[in-house]
Protein backbone atom coordinates (compact mmCIF):
# COMPACT_ATOMS: atom_id res chain seq x y z
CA UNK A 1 -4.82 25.44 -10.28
CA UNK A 2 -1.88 27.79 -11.81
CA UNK A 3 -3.13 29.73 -14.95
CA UNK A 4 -2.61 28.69 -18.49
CA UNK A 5 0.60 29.80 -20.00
CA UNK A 6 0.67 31.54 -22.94
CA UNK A 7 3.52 30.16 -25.00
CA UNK A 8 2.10 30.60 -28.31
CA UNK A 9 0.73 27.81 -30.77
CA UNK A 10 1.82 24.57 -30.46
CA UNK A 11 3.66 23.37 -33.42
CA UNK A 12 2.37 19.98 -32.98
CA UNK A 13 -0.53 21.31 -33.53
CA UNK A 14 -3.53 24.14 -32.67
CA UNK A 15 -3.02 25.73 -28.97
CA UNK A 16 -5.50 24.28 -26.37
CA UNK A 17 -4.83 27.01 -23.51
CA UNK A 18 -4.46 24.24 -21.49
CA UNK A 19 -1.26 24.24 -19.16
CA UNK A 20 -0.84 20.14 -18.59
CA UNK A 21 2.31 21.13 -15.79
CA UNK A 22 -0.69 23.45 -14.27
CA UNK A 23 -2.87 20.44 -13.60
CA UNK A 24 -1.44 19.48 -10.21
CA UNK A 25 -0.84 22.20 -8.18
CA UNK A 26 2.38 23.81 -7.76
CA UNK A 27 2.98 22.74 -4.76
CA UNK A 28 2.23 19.04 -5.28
CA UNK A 29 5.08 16.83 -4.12
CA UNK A 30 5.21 13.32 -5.91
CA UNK A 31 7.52 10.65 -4.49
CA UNK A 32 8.25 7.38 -6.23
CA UNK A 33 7.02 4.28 -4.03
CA UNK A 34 8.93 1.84 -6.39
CA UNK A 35 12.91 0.33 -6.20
CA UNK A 36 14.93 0.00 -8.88
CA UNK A 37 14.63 -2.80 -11.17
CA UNK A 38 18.35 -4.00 -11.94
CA UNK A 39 20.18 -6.94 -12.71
CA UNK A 40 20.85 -8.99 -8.97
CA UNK A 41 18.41 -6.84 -7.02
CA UNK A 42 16.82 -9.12 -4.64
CA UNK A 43 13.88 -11.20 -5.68
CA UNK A 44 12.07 -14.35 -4.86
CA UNK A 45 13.54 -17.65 -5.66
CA UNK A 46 10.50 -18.38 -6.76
CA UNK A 47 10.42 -16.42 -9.50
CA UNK A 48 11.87 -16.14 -12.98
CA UNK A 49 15.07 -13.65 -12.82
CA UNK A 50 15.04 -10.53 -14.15
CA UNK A 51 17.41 -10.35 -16.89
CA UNK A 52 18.03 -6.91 -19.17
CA UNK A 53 20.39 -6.71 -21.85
CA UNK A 54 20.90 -4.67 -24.70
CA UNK A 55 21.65 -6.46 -28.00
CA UNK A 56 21.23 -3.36 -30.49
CA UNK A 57 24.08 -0.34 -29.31
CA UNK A 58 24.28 2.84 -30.92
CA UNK A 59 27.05 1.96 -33.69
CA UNK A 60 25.75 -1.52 -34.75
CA UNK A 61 23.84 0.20 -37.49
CA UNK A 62 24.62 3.88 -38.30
CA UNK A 63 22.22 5.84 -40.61
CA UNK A 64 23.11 8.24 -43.87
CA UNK A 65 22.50 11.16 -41.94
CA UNK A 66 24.26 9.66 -39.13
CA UNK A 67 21.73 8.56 -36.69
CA UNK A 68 22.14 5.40 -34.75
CA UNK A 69 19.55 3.76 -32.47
CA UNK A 70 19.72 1.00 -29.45
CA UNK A 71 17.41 -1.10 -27.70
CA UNK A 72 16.90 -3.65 -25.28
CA UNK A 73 15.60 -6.98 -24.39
CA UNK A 74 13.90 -7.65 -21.59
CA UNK A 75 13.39 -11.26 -19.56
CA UNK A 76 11.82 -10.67 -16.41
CA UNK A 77 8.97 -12.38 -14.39
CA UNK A 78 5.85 -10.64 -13.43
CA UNK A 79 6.72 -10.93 -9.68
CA UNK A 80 10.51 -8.90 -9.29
CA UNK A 81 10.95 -5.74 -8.32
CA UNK A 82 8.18 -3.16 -7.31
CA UNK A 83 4.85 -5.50 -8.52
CA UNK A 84 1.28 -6.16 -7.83
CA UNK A 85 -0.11 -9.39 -7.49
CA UNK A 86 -3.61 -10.43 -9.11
CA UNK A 87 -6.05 -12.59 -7.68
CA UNK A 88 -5.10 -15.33 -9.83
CA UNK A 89 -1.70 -15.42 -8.31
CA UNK A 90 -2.66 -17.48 -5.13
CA UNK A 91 -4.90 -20.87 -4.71
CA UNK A 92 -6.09 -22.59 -2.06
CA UNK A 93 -7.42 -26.40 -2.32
CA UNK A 94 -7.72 -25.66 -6.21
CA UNK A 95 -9.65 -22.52 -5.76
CA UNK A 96 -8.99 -19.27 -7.30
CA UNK A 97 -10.96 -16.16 -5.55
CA UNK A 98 -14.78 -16.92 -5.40
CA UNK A 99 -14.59 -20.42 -6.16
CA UNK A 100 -13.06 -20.31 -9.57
CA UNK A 101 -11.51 -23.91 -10.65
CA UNK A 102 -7.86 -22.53 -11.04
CA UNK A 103 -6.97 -25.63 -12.91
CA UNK A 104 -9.59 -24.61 -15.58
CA UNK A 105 -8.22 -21.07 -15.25
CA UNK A 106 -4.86 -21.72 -15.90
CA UNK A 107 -5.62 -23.77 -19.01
CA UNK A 108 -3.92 -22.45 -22.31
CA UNK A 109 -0.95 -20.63 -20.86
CA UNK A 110 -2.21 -17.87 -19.47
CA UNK A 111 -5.19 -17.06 -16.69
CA UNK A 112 -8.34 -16.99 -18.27
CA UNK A 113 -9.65 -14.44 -15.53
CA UNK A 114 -7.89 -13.54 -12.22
CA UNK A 115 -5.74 -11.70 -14.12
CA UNK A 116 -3.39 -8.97 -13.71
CA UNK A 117 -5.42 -6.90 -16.83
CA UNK A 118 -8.52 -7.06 -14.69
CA UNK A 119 -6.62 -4.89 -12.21
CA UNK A 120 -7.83 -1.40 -13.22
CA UNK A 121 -5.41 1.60 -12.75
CA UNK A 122 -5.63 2.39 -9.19
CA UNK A 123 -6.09 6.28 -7.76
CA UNK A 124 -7.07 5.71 -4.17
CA UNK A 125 -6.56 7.27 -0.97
CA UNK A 126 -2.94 5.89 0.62
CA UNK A 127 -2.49 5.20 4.26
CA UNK A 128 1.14 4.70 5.40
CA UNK A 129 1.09 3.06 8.81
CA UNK A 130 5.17 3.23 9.89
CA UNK A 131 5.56 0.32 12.50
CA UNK A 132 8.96 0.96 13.71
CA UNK A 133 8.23 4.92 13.87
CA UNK A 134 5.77 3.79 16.33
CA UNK A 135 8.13 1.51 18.04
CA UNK A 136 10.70 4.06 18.15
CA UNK A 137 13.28 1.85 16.39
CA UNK A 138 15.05 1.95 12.66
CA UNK A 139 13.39 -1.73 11.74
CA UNK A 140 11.65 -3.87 12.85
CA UNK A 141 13.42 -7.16 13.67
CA UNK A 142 13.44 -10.68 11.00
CA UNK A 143 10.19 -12.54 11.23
CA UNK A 144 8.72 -10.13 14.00
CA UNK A 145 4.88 -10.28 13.47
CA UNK A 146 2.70 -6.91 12.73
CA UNK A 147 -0.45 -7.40 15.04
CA UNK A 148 -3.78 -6.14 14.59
CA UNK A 149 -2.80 -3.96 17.63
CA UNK A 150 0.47 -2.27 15.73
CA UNK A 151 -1.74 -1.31 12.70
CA UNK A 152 -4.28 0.28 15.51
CA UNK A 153 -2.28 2.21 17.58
CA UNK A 154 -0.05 3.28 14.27
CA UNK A 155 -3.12 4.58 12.60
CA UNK A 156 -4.15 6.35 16.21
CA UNK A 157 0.01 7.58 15.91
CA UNK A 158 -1.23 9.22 12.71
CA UNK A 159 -4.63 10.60 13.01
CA UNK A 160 -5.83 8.75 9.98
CA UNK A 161 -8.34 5.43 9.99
CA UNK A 162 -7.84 2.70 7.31
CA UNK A 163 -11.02 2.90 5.20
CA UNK A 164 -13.24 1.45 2.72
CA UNK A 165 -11.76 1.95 -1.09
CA UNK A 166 -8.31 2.57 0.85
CA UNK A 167 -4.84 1.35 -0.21
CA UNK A 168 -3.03 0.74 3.02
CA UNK A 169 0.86 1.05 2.99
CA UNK A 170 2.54 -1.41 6.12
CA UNK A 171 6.11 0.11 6.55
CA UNK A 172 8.55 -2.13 8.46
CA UNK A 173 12.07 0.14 7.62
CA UNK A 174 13.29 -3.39 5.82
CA UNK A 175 13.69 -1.62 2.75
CA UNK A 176 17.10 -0.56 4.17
CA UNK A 177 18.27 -4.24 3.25
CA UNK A 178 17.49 -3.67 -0.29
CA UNK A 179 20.64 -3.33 -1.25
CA UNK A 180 21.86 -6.68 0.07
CA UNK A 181 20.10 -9.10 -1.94
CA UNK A 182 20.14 -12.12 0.43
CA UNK A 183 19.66 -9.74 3.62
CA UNK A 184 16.35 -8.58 1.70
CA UNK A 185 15.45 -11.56 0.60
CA UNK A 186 15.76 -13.29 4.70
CA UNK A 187 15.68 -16.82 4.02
CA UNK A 188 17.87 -17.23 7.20
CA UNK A 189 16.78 -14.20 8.81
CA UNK A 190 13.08 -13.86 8.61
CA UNK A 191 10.81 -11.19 7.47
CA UNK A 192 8.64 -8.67 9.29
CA UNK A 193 5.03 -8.56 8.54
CA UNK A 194 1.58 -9.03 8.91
CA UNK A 195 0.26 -12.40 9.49
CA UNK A 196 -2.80 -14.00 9.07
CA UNK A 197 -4.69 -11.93 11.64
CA UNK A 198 -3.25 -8.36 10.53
CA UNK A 199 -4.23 -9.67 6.90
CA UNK A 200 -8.00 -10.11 8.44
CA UNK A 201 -7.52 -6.31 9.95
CA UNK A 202 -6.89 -5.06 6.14
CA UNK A 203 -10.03 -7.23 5.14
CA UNK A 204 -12.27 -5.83 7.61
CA UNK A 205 -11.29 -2.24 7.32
CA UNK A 206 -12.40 -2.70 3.37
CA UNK A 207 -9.37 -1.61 1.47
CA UNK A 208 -8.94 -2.25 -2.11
CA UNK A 209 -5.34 -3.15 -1.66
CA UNK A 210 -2.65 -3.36 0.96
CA UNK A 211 1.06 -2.96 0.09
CA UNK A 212 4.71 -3.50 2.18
CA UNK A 213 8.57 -2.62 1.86
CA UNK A 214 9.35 -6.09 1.77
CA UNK A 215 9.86 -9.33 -0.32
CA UNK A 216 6.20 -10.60 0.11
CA UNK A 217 3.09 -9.03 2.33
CA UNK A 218 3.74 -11.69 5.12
CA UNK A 219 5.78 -11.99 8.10
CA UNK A 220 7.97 -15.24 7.17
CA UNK A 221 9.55 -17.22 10.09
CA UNK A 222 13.54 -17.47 10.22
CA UNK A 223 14.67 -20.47 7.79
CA UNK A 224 10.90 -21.04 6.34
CA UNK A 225 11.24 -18.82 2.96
CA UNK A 226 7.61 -18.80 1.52
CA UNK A 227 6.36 -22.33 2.74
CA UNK A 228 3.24 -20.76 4.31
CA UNK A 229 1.58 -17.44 3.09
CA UNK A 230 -1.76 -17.55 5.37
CA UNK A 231 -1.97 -13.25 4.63
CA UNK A 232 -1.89 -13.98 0.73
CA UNK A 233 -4.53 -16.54 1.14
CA UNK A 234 -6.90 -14.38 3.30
CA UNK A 235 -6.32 -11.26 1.04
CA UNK A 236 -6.08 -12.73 -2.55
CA UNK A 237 -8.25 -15.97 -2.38
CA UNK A 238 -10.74 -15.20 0.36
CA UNK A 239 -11.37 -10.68 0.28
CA UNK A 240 -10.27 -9.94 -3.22
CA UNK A 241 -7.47 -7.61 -2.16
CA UNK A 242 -4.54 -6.27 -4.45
CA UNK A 243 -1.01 -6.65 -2.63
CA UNK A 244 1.91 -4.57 -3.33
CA UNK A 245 5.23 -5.97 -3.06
CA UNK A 246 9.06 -4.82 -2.17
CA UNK A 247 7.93 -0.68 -2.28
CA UNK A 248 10.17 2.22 -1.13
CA UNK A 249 8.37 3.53 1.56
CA UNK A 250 11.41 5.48 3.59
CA UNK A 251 11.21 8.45 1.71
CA UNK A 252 7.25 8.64 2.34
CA UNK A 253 7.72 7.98 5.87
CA UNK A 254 10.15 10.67 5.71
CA UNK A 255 8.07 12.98 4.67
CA UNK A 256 5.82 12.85 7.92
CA UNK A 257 2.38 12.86 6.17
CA UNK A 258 0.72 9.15 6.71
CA UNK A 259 -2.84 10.33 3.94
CA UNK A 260 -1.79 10.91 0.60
CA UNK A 261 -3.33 10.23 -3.30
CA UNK A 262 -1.91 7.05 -4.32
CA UNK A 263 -1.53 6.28 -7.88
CA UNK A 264 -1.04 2.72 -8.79
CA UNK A 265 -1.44 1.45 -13.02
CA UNK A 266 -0.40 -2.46 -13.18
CA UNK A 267 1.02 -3.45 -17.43
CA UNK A 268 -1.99 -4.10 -19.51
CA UNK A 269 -0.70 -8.49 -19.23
CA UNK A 270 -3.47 -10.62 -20.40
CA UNK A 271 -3.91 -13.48 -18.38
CA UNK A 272 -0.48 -12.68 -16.08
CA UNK A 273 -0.46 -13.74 -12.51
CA UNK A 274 0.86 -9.80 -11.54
CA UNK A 275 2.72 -7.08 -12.86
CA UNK A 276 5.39 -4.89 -12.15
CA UNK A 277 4.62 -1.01 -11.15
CA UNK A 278 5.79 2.31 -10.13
CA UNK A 279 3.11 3.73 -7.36
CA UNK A 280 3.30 7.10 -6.88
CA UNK A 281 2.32 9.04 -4.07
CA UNK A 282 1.01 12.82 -4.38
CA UNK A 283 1.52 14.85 -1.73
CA UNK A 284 -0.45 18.05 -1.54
CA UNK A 285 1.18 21.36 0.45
CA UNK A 286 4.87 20.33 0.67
């Protein structure tokens, strides 16, 4: 830890000695796991659109001493952009994780548990495993299928093991579509991902939550969009497990190291079915 600076009182008010910058050390690297939110980025049809405008501009209302102020509105579902899903998100046969009636959940408007604000801020250990690293390609192909055996030998390619209280990071490269919303997006192209069986891999290994570079934690079959989700089923209704959607994980994979702090603090929405985020990865030594 770097040594307080001495920079005098503070005149907000009395001077702790405490250096908040000194904290992390100085050679901490922090890299932002989360794409920009803007108006067309790709998203889920399934989803409300993320909308952003701003109806107050500097101007509209100038001050005697000349100040002006603007602000925004937001319209934006909980599941665009960088987000994490909470267990209340996914059903199966009218159950909610641990047999919770998700019609009686759901009553009022809003999750009565399940929900996002249960999610506590995660600070975890983060695994990257990069699939097409170990392949030796750029990205992994539309609706090719991350096997138990990819996650294995990637985590052997690293020299780290997916463990109990992990967050495990799936990297497929198709965060280079990102900025072609329909090529992101893959209705007619597919997705890469895990499938029910890499899902179970997660599960077993005991992570707290599992996250991806693309439009949902599944591998999705050319033409299908999201008509079957078994990996959302296995992770959200039947383990309990977080997922992390649409990340930036090129600049982590990048950066060679594959064990990392993760950071991870969903919006405090009461009763929402998932929240956007920014994860952060902290890099020690770079």
């Amino acid at each position: 830890m770097n040594p307080p600076l001495d920079a005098g009182p503070d005149p907000a008010g009395p001077d702790t000695g405490l250096d908040p910058a000194g904290l992390l050390a100085a050679s901490t690297r922090i890299i932002d796991l989360s794409q920009p939110m803007v108006l067309g980025m790709p998203q889920s049809p399934n989803h409300p659109e993320f909308r952003l405008s701003m109806p107050r501009r500097h101007g509209d209302m100038v001050r005697a001493d000349g100040g002006s102020a603007a602000n925004d509105l937001l319209v934006s579902g909980t599941h665009v952009g960088t987000h994490i899903d909470a267990l209340g998100h996914v059903s199966h046969c009218g159950q909610l994780h641990g047999g919770a009636d998700a019609e009686a959940v759901q009553q009022g408007g809003r999750l009565s548990s399940h929900g996002v604000d249960e999610i506590p801020p995660i600070v975890a250990r983060g695994i990257l495993l990069d699939i097409p690293a170990l392949r030796g390609v750029e990205c992994l192909a539309g609706g090719e299928e991350i096997t138990p055996d990819d996650l294995e030998a990637a985590e052997t390619r690293a020299g780290v093991r997916v463990g109990l209280g992990d967050v495990v990071l799936i990297r497929s490269g198709w965060g280079r579509n990102w900025p072609d919303a329909d090529a992101f997006v893959g209705r007619g192209s597919g997705v890469p991902g895990v499938g029910e069986h890499g899902a179970r891999w997660c599960v077993d290994r005991g992570v707290v939550a599992v996250g991806a570079d693309t439009i949902a934690f599944e591998c999705l079959a050319p033409g299908n969009g999201h008509a079957l989700l078994p990996a959302h089923r296995v992770l959200l209704v039947e383990s309990g497990t977080y997922i992390i959607e649409t990340m930036a994980l090129d600049e982590l994979a990048a950066s060679g190291v594959a064990e990392f702090v993760l950071v991870v603090a969903p919006l405090h929405l009461v009763g929402a079915t998932g929240s956007p985020v920014r994860p952060l990865a902290l890099i020690g030594g770079q």
